[in-house]
N, C-alpha and C. Protein backbone atom coordinates (compact mmCIF):
# COMPACT_ATOMS: atom_id res chain seq x y z
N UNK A 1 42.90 -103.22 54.14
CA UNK A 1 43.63 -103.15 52.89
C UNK A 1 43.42 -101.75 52.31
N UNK A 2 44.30 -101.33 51.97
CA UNK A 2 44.46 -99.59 51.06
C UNK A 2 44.25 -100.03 49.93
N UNK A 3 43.63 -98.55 49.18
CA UNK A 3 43.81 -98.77 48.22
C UNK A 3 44.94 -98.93 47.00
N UNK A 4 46.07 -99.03 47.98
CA UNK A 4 47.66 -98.54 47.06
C UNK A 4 47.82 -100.47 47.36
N UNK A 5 47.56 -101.19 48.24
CA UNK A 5 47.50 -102.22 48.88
C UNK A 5 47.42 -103.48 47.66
N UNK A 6 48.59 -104.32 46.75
CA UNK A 6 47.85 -104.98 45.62
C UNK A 6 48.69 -106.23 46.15
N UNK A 7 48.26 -106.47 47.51
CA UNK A 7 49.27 -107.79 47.92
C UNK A 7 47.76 -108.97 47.65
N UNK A 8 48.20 -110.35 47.69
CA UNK A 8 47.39 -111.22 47.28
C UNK A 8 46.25 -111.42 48.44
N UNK A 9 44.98 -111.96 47.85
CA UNK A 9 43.45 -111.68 48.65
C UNK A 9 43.41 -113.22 48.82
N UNK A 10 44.41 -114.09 48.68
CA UNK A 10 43.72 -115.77 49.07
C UNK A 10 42.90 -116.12 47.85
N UNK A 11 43.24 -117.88 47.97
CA UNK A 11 42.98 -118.67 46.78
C UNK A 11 41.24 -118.58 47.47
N UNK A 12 40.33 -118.85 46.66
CA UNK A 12 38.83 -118.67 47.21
C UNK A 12 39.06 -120.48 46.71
N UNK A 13 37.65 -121.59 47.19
CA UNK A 13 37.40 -123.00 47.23
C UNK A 13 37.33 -123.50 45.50
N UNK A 14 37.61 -124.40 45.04
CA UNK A 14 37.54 -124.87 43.76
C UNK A 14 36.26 -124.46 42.99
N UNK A 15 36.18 -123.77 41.99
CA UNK A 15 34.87 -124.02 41.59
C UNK A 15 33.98 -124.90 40.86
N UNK A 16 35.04 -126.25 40.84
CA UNK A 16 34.62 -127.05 40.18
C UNK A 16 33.85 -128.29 41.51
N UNK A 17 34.47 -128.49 41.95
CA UNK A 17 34.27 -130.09 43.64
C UNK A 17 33.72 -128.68 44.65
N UNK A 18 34.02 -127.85 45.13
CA UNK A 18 33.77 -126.96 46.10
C UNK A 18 34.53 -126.70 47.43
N UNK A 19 35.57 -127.69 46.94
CA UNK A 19 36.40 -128.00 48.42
C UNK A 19 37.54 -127.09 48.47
N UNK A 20 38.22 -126.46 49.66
CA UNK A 20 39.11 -125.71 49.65
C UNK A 20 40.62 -126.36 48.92
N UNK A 21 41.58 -125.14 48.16
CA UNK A 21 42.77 -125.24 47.76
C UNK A 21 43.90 -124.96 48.85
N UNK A 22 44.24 -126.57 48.99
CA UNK A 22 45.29 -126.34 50.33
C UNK A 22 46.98 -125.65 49.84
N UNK A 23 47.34 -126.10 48.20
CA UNK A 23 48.56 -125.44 47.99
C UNK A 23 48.02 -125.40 46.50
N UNK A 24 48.68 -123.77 46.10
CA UNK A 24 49.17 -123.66 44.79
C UNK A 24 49.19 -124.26 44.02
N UNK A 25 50.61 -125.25 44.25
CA UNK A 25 50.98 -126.72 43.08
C UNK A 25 49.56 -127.32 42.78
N UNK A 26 48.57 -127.59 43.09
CA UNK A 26 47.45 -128.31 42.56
C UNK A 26 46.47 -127.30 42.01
N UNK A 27 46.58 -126.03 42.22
CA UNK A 27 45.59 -125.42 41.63
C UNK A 27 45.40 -124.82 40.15
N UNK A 28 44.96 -123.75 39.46
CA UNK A 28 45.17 -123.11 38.50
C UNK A 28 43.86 -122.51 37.98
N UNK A 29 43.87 -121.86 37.24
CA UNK A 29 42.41 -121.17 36.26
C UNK A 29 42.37 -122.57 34.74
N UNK A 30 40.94 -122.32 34.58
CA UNK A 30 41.29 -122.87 33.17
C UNK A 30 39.90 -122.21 32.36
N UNK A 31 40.09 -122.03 31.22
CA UNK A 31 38.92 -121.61 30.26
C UNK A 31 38.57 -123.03 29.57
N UNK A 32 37.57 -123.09 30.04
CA UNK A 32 36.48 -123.59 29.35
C UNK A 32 36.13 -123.50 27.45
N UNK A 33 36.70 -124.91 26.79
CA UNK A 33 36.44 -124.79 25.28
C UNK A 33 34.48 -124.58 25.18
N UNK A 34 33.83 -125.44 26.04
CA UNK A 34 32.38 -125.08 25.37
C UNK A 34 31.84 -123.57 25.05
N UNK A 35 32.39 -123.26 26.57
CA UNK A 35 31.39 -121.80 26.76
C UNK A 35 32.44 -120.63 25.57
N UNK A 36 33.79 -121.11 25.52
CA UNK A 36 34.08 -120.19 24.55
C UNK A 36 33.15 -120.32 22.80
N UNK A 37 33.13 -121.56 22.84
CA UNK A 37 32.28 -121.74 21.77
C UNK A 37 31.18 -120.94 21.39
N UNK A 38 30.47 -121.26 22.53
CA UNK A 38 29.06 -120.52 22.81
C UNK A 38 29.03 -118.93 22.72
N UNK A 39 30.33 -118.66 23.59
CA UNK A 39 30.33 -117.08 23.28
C UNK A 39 30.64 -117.11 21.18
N UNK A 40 31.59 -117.89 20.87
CA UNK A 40 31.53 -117.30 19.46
C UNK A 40 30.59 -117.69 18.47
N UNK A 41 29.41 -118.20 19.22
CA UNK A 41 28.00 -118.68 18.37
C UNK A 41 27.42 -117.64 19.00
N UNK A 42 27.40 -117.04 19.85
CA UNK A 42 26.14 -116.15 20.25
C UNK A 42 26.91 -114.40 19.70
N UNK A 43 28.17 -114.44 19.44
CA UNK A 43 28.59 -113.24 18.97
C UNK A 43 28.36 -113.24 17.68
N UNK A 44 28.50 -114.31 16.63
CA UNK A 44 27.98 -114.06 15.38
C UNK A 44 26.78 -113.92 15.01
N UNK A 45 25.56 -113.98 16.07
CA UNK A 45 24.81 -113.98 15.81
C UNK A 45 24.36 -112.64 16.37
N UNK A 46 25.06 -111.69 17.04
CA UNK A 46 24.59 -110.74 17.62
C UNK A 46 24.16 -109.59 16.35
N UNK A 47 24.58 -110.08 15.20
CA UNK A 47 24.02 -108.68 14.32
C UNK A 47 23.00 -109.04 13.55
N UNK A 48 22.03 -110.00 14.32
CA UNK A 48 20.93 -110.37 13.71
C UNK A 48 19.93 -110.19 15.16
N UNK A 49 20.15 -109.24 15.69
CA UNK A 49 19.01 -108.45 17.16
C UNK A 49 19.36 -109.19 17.96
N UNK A 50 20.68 -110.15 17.94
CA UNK A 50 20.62 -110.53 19.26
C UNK A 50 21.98 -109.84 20.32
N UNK A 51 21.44 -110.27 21.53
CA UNK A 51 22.39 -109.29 22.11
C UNK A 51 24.01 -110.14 22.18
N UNK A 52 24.83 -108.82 22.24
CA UNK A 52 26.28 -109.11 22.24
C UNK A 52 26.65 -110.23 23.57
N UNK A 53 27.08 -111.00 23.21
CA UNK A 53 27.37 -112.11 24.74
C UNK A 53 28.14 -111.15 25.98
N UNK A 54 28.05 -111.86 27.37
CA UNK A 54 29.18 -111.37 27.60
C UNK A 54 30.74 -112.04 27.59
N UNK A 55 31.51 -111.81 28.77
CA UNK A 55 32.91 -112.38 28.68
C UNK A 55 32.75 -113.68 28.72
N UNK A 56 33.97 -114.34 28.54
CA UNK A 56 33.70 -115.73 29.24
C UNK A 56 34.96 -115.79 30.55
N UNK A 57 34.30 -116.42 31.52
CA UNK A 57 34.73 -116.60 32.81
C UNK A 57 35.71 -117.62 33.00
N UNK A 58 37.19 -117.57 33.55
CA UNK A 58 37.94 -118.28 34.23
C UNK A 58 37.19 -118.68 35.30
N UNK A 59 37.75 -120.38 35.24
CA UNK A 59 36.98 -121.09 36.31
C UNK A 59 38.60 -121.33 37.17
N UNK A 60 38.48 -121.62 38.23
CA UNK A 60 39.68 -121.72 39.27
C UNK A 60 39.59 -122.84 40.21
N UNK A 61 40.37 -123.71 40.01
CA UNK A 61 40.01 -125.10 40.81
C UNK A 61 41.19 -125.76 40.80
N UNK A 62 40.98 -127.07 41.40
CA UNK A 62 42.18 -128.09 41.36
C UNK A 62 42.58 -128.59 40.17
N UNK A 63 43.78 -128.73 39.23
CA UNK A 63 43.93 -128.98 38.13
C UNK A 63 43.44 -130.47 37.80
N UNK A 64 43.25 -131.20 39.31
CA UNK A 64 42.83 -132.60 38.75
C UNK A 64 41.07 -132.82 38.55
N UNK A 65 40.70 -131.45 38.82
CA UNK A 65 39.12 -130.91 38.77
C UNK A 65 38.94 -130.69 37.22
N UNK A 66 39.90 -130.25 36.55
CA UNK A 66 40.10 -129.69 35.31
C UNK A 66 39.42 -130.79 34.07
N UNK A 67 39.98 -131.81 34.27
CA UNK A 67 39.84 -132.46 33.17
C UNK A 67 38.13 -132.86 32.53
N UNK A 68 37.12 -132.79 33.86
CA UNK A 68 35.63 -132.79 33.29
C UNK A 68 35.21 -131.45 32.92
N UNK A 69 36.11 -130.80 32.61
CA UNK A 69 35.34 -129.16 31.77
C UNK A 69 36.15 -129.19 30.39
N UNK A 70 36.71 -129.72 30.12
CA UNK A 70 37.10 -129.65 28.92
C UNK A 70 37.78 -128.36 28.41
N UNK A 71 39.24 -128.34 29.13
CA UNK A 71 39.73 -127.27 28.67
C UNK A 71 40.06 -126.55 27.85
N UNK A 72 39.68 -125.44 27.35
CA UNK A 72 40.92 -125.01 25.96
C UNK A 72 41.98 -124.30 26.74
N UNK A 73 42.10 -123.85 27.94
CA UNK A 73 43.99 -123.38 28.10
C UNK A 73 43.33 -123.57 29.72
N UNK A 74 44.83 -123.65 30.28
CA UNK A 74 45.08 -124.27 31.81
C UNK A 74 46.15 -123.36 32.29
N UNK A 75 45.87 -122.52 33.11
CA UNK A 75 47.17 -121.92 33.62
C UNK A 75 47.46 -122.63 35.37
N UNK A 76 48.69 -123.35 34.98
CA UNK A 76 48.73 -123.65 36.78
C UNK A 76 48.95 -122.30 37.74
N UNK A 77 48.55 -122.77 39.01
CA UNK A 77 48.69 -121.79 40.13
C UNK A 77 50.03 -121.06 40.07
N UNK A 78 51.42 -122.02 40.31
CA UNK A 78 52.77 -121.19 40.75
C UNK A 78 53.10 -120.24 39.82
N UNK A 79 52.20 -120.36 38.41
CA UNK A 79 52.56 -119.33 37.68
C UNK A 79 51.67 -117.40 37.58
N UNK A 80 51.24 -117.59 38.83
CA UNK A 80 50.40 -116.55 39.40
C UNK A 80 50.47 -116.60 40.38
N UNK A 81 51.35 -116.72 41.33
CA UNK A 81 51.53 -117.17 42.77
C UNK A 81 51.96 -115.34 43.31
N UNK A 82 52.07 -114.51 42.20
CA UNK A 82 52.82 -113.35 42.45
C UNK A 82 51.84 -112.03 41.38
N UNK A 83 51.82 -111.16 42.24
CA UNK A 83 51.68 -110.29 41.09
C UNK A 83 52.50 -109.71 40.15
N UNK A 84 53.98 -109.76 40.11
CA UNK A 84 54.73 -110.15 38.69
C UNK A 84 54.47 -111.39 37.96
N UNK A 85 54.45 -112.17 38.78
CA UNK A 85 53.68 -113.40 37.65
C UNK A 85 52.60 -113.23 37.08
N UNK A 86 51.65 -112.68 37.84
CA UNK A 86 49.95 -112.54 37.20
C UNK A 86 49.93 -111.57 35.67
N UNK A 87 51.23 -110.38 36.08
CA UNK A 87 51.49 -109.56 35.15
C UNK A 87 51.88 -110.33 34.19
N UNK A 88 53.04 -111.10 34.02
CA UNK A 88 54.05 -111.51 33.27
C UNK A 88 52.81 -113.04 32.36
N UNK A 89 51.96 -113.94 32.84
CA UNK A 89 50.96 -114.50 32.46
C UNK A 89 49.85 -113.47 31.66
N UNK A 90 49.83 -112.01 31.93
CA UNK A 90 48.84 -111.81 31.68
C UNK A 90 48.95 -111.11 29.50
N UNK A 91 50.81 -111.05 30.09
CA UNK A 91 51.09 -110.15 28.72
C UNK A 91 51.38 -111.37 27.76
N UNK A 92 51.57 -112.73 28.46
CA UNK A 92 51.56 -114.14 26.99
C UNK A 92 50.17 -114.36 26.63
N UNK A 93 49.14 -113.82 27.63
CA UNK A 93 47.89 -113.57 27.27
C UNK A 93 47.73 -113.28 25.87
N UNK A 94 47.86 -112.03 26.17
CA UNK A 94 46.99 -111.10 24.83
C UNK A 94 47.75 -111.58 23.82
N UNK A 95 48.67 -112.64 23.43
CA UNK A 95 49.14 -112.68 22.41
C UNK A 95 48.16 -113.84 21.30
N UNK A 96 47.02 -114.25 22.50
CA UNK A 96 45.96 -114.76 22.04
C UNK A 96 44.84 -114.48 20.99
N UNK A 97 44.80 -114.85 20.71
CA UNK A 97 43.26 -114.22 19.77
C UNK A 97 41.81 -114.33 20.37
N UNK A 98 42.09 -115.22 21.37
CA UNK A 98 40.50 -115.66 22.17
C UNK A 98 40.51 -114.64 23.74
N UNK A 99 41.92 -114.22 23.51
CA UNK A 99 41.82 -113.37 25.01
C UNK A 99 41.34 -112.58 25.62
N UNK A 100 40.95 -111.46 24.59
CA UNK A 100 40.07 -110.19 24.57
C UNK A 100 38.67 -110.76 24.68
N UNK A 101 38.17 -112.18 24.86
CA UNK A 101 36.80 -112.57 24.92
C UNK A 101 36.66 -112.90 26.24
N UNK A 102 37.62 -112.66 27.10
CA UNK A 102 37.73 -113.61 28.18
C UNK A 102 37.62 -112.52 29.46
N UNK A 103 37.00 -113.18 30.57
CA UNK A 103 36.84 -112.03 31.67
C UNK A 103 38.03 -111.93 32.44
N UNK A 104 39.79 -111.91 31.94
CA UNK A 104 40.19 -111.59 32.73
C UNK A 104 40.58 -110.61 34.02
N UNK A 105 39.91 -109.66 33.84
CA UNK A 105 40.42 -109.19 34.98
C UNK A 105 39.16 -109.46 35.78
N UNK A 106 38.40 -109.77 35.96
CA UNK A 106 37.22 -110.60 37.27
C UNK A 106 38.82 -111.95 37.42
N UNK A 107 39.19 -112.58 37.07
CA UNK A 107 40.21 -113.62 37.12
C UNK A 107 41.01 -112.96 38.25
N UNK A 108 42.20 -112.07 37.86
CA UNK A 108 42.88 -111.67 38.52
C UNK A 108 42.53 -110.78 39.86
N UNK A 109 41.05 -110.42 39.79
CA UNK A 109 40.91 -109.55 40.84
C UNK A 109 40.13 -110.50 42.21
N UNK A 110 40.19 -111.82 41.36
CA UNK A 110 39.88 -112.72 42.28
C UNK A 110 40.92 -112.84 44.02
N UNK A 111 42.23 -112.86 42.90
CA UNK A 111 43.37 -113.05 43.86
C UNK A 111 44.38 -111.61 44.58
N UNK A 112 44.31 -110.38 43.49
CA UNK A 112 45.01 -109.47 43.79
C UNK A 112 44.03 -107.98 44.11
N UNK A 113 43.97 -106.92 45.33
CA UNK A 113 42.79 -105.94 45.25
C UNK A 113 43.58 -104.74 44.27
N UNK A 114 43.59 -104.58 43.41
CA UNK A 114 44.33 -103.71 42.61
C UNK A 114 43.39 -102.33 42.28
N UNK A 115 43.79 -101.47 42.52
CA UNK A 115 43.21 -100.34 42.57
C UNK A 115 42.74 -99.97 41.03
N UNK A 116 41.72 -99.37 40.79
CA UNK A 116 40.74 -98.84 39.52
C UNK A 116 42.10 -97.44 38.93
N UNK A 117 42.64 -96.83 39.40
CA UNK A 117 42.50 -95.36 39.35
C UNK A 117 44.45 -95.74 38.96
């Protein structure tokens, strides 16, 4: 793979069951409502010596994996099946307020090798 090279790197195994994603249609990312929580309890508290949290992490699994994490947003697979899609998902993103807390691009660089530079 080049580095000009931003074709897709393969779905990696659920991270929720551990078992491989045989198609798209069942898969997706989802953020997690606790840990966002947690990040905005441990960020208000960061100006009292504690340290700044970090991101919070897209988890990537089978959407029927989804429902014991307790989602706050679910993006299915076919809507990232592309890197115009990943783009086009990524700009209804930021129209978020929780988005800029979130590790997306560890997310996307899961699936696409997109060059730094």
């Amino acid at each position: 793979m080049t580095s000009e090279d931003t074709s897709f790197g393969g779905w990696r195994a659920c991270d929720v069951c551990g078992e491989p994603i045989k198609a798209i249609e069942d898969a997706g990312l989802v953020l997690r409502a606790s840990v966002m929580e947690e990040r905005r309890a441990a960020a208000a508290e960061a100006g009292n010596g504690v340290e700044e949290p970090g991101l919070v992490p897209w988890d990537w699994g089978h959407l029927g994996c989804f429902e014991a994490l307790a989602p706050m947003h679910v993006i299915p697979g076919p809507s990232m099946s592309t890197l115009p899609r990943m783009m086009a998902r990524t700009l209804q993103l930021l129209d978020e307020d929780w988005f800029i807390d979130t590790a997306w691009e560890d997310a996307v660089r899961r699936f696409y090798h997109i060059p730094y530079e």
